[in-house]
N, C-alpha and C. Protein backbone atom coordinates (compact mmCIF):
# COMPACT_ATOMS: atom_id res chain seq x y z
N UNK A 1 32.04 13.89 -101.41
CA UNK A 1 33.13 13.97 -100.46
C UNK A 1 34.38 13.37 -101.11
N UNK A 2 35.54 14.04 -100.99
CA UNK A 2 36.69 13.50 -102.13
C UNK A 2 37.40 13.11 -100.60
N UNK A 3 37.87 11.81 -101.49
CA UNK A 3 38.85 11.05 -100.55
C UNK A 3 40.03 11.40 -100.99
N UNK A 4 40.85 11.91 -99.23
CA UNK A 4 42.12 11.83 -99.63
C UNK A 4 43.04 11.46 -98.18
N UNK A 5 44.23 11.25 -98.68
CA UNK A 5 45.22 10.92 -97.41
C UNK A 5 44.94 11.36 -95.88
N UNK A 6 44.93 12.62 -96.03
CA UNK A 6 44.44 13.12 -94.97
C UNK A 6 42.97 12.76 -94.20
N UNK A 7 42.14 12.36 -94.68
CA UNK A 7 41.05 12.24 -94.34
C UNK A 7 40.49 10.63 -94.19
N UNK A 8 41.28 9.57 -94.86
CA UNK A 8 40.98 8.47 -94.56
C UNK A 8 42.21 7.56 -93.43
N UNK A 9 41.34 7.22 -92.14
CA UNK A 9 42.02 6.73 -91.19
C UNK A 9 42.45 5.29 -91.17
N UNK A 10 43.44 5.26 -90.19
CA UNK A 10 43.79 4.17 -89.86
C UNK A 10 43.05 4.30 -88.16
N UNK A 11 43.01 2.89 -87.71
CA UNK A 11 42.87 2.37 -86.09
C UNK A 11 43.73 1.60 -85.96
N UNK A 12 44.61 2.06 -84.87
CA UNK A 12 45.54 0.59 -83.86
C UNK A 12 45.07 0.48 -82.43
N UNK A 13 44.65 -0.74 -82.03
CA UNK A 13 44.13 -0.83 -81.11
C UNK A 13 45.59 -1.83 -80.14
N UNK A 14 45.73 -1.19 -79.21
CA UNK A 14 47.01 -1.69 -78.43
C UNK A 14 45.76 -2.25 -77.26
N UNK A 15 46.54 -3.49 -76.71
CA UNK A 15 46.23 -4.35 -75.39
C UNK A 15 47.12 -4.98 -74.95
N UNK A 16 46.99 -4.93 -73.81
CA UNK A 16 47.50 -6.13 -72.87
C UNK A 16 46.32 -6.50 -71.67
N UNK A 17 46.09 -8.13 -71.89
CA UNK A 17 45.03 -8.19 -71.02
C UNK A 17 45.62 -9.14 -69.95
N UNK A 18 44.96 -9.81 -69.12
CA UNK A 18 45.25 -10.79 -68.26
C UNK A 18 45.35 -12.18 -68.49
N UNK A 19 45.66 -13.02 -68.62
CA UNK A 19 45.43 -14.33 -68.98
C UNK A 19 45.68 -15.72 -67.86
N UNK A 20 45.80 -15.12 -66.74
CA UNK A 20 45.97 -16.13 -64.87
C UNK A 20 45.05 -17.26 -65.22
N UNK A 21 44.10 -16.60 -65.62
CA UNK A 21 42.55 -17.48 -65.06
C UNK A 21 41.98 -17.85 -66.17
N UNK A 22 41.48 -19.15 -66.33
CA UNK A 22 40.53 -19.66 -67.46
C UNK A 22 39.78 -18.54 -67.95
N UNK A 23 38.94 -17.59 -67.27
CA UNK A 23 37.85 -16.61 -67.34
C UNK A 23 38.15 -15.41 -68.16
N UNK A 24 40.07 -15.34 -67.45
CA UNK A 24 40.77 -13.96 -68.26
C UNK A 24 41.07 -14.75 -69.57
N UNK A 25 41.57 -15.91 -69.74
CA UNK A 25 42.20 -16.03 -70.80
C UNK A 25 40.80 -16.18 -72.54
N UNK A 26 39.89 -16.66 -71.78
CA UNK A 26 38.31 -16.46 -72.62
C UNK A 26 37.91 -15.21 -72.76
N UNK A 27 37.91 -14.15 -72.00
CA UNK A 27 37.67 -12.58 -72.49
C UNK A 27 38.86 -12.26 -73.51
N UNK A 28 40.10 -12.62 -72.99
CA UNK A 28 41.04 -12.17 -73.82
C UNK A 28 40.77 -12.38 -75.20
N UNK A 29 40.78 -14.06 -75.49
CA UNK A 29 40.36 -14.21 -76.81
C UNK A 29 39.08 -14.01 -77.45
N UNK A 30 38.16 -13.54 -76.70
CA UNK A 30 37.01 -13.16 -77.09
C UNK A 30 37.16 -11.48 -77.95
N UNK A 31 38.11 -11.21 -76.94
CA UNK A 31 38.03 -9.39 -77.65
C UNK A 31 38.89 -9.31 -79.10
N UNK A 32 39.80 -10.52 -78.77
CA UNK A 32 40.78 -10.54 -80.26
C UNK A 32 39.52 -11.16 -81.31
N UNK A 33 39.26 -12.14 -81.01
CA UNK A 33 37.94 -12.28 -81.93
C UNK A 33 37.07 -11.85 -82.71
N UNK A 34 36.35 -10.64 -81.87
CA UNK A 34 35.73 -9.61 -82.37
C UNK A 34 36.70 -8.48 -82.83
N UNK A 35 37.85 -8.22 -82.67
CA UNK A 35 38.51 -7.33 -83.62
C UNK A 35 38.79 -7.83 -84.90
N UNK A 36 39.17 -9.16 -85.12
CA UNK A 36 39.07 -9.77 -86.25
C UNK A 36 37.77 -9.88 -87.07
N UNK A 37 36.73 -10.36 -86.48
CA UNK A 37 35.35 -9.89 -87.38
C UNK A 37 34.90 -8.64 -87.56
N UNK A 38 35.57 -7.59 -87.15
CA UNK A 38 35.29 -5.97 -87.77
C UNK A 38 36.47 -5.74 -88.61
N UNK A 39 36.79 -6.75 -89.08
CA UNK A 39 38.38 -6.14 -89.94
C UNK A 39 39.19 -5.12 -89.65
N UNK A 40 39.82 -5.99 -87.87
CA UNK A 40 40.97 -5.63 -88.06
C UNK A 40 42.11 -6.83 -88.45
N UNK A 41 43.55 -6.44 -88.68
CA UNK A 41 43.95 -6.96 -89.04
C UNK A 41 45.21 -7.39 -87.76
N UNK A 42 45.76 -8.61 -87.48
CA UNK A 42 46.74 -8.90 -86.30
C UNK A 42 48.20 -8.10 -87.00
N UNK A 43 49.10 -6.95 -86.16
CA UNK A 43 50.14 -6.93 -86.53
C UNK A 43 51.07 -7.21 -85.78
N UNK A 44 51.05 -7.24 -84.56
CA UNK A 44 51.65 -8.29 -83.61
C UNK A 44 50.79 -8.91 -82.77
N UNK A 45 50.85 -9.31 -81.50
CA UNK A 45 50.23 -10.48 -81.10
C UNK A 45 48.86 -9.51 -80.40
N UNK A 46 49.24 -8.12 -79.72
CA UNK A 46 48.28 -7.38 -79.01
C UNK A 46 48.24 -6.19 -79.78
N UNK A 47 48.51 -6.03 -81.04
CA UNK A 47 48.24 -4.78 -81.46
C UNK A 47 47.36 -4.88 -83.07
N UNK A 48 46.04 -4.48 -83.17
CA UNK A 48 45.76 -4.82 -84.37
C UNK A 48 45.75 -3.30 -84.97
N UNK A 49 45.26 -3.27 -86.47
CA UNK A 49 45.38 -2.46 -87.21
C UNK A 49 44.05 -2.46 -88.05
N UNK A 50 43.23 -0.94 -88.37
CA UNK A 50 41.85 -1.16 -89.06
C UNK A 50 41.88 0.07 -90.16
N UNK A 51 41.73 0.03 -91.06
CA UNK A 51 41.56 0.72 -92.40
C UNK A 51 39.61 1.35 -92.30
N UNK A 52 39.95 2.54 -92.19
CA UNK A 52 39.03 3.09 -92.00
C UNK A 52 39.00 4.66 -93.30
N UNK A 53 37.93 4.65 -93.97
CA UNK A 53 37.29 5.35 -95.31
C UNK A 53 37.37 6.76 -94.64
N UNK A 54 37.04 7.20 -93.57
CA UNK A 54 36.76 8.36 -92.57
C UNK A 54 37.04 8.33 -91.86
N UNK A 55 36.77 9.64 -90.87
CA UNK A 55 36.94 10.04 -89.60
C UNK A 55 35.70 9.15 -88.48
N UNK A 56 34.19 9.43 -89.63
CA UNK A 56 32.94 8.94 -88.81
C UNK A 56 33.09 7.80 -88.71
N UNK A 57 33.88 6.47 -90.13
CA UNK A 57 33.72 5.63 -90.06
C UNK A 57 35.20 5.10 -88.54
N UNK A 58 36.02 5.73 -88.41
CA UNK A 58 36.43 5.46 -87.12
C UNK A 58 35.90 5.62 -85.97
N UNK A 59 35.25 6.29 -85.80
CA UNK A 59 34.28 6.93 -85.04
C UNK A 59 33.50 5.52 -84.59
N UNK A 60 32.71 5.08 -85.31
CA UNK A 60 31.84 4.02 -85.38
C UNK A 60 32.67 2.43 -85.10
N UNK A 61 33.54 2.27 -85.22
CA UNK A 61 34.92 0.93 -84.88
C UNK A 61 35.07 1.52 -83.32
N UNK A 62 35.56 2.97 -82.80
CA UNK A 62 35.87 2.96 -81.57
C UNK A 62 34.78 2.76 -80.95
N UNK A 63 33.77 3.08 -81.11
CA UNK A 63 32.26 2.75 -80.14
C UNK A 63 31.82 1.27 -79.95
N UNK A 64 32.71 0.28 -81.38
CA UNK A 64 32.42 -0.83 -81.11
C UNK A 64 33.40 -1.43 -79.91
N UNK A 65 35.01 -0.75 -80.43
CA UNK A 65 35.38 -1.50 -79.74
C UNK A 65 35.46 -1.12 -77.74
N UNK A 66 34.44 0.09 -77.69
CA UNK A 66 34.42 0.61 -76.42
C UNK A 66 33.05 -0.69 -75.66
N UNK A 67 32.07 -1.34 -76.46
CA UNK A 67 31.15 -1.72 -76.47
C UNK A 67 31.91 -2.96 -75.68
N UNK A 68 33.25 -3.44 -76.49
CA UNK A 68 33.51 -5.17 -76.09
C UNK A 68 35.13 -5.11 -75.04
N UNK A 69 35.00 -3.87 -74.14
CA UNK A 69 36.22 -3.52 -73.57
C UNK A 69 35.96 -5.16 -72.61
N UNK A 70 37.24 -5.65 -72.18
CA UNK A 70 36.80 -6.75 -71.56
C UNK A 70 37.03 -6.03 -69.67
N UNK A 71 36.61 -6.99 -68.90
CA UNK A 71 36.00 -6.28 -67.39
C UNK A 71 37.54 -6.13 -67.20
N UNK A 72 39.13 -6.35 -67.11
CA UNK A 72 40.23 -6.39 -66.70
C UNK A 72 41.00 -6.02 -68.04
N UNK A 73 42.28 -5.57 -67.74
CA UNK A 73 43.48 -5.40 -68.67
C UNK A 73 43.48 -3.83 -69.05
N UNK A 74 44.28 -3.51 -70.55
CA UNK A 74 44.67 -2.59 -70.96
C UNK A 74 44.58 -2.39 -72.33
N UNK A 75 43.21 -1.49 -72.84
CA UNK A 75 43.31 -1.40 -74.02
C UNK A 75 43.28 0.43 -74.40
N UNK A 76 44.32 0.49 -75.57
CA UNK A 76 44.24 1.82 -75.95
C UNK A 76 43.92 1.58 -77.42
N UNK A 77 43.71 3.05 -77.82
CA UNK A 77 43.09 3.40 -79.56
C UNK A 77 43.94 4.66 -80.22
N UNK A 78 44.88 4.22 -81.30
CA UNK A 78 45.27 5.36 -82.12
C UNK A 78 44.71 5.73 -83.05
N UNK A 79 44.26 6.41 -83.36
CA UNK A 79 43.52 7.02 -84.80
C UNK A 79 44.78 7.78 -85.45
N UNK A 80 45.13 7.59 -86.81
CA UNK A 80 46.27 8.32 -87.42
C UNK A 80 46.17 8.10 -89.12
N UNK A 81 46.03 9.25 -89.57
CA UNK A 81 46.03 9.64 -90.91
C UNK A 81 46.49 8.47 -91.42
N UNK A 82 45.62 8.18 -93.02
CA UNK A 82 46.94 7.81 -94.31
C UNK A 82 47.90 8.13 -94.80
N UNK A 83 47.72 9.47 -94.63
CA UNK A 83 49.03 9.79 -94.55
C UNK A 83 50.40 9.67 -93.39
N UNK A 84 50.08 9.81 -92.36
CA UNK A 84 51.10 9.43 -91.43
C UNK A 84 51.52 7.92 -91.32
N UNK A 85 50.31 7.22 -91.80
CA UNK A 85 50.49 5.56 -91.80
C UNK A 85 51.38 5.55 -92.86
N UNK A 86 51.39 6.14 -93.97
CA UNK A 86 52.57 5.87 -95.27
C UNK A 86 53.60 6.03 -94.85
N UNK A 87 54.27 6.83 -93.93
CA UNK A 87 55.74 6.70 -93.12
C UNK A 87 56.03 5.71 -92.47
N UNK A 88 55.25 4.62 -92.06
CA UNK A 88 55.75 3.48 -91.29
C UNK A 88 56.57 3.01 -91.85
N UNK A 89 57.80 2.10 -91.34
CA UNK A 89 58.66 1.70 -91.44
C UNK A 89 58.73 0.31 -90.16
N UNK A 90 58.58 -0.98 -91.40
CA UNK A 90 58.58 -2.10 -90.71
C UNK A 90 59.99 -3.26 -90.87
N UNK A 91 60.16 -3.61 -90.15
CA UNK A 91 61.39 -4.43 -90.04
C UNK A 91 61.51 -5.94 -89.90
N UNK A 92 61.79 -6.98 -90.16
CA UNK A 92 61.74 -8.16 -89.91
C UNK A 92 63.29 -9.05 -90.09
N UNK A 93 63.96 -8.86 -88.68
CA UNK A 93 65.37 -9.10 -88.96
C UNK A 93 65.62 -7.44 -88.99
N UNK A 94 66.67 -7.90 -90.09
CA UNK A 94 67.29 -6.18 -90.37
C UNK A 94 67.19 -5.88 -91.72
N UNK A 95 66.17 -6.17 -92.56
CA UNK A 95 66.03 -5.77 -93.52
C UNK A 95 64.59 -5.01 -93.59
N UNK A 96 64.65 -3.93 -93.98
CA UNK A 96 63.34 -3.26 -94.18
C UNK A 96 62.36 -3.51 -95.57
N UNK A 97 60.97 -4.10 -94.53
CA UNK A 97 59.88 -4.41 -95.23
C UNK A 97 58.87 -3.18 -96.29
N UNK A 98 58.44 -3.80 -96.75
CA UNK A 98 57.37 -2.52 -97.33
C UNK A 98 55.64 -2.71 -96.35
N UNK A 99 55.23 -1.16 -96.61
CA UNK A 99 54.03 -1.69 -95.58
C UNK A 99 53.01 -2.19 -95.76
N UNK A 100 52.09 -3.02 -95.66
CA UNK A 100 51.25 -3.65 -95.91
C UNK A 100 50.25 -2.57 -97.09
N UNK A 101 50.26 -3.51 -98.04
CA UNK A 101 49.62 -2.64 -99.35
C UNK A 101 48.02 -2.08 -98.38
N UNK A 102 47.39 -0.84 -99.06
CA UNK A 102 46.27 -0.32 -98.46
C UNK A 102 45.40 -0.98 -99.06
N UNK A 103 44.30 -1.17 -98.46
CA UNK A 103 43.05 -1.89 -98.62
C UNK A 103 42.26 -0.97 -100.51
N UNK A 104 42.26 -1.57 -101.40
CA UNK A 104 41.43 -1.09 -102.44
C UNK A 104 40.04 -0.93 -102.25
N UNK A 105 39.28 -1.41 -101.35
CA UNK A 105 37.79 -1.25 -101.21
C UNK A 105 37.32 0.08 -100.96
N UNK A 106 36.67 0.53 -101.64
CA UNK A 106 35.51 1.66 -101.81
C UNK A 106 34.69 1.61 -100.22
N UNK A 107 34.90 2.26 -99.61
CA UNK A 107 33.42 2.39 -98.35
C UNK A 107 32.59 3.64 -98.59
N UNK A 108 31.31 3.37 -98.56
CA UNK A 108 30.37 3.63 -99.31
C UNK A 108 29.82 4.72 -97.97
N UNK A 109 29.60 4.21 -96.49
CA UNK A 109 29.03 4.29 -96.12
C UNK A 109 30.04 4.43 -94.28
């Protein structure tokens, strides 16, 4: 299987959850938690970002993260090419950043 732009994904997982109640604010950080131990990465405070080899291997991240939806709030899932991810354009102030270098790791599987 030849890897190419087109075919290896990105995941952004957008949320907004609740945080009123001791109970909401412990799911909340529970779900950021577990997005961090599947490697994703924080790019703002509710939106992470996951480097994915495939289509299947996204496939397999959204089922996880359908697995740890918490009982309240708002979570969505973008799936979008390497290639469309190479057009991002990030800003900090008013000078434009470069985008976070792509992950070198081989996924096997």
């Amino acid at each position: 299987m030849e890897l190419n732009r087109y075919r290896i994904m990105w995941l952004f997982v957008f949320f907004d959850l609740p945080t009123a109640t001791k109970k909401d604010r412990k799911n909340a950080s529970k779900f950021r938690k577990h997005l961090l131990q599947d490697g994703y990465s924080m790019m703002q405070f509710s939106v992470y970002t996951r480097h994915c080899g495939s289509s299947e291997s996204a496939d397999v991240h959204e089922g996880r993260i359908l697995d740890l939806l918490p009982p309240l709030g708002k979570v969505s899932i973008l799936r979008i090419t390497d290639k469309q991810y190479g057009k991002i354009m990030n800003f900090w102030g008013q000078a434009p950043q470069d985008a976070a270098p792509q992950p070198t790791q081989l996924e096997l599987f």
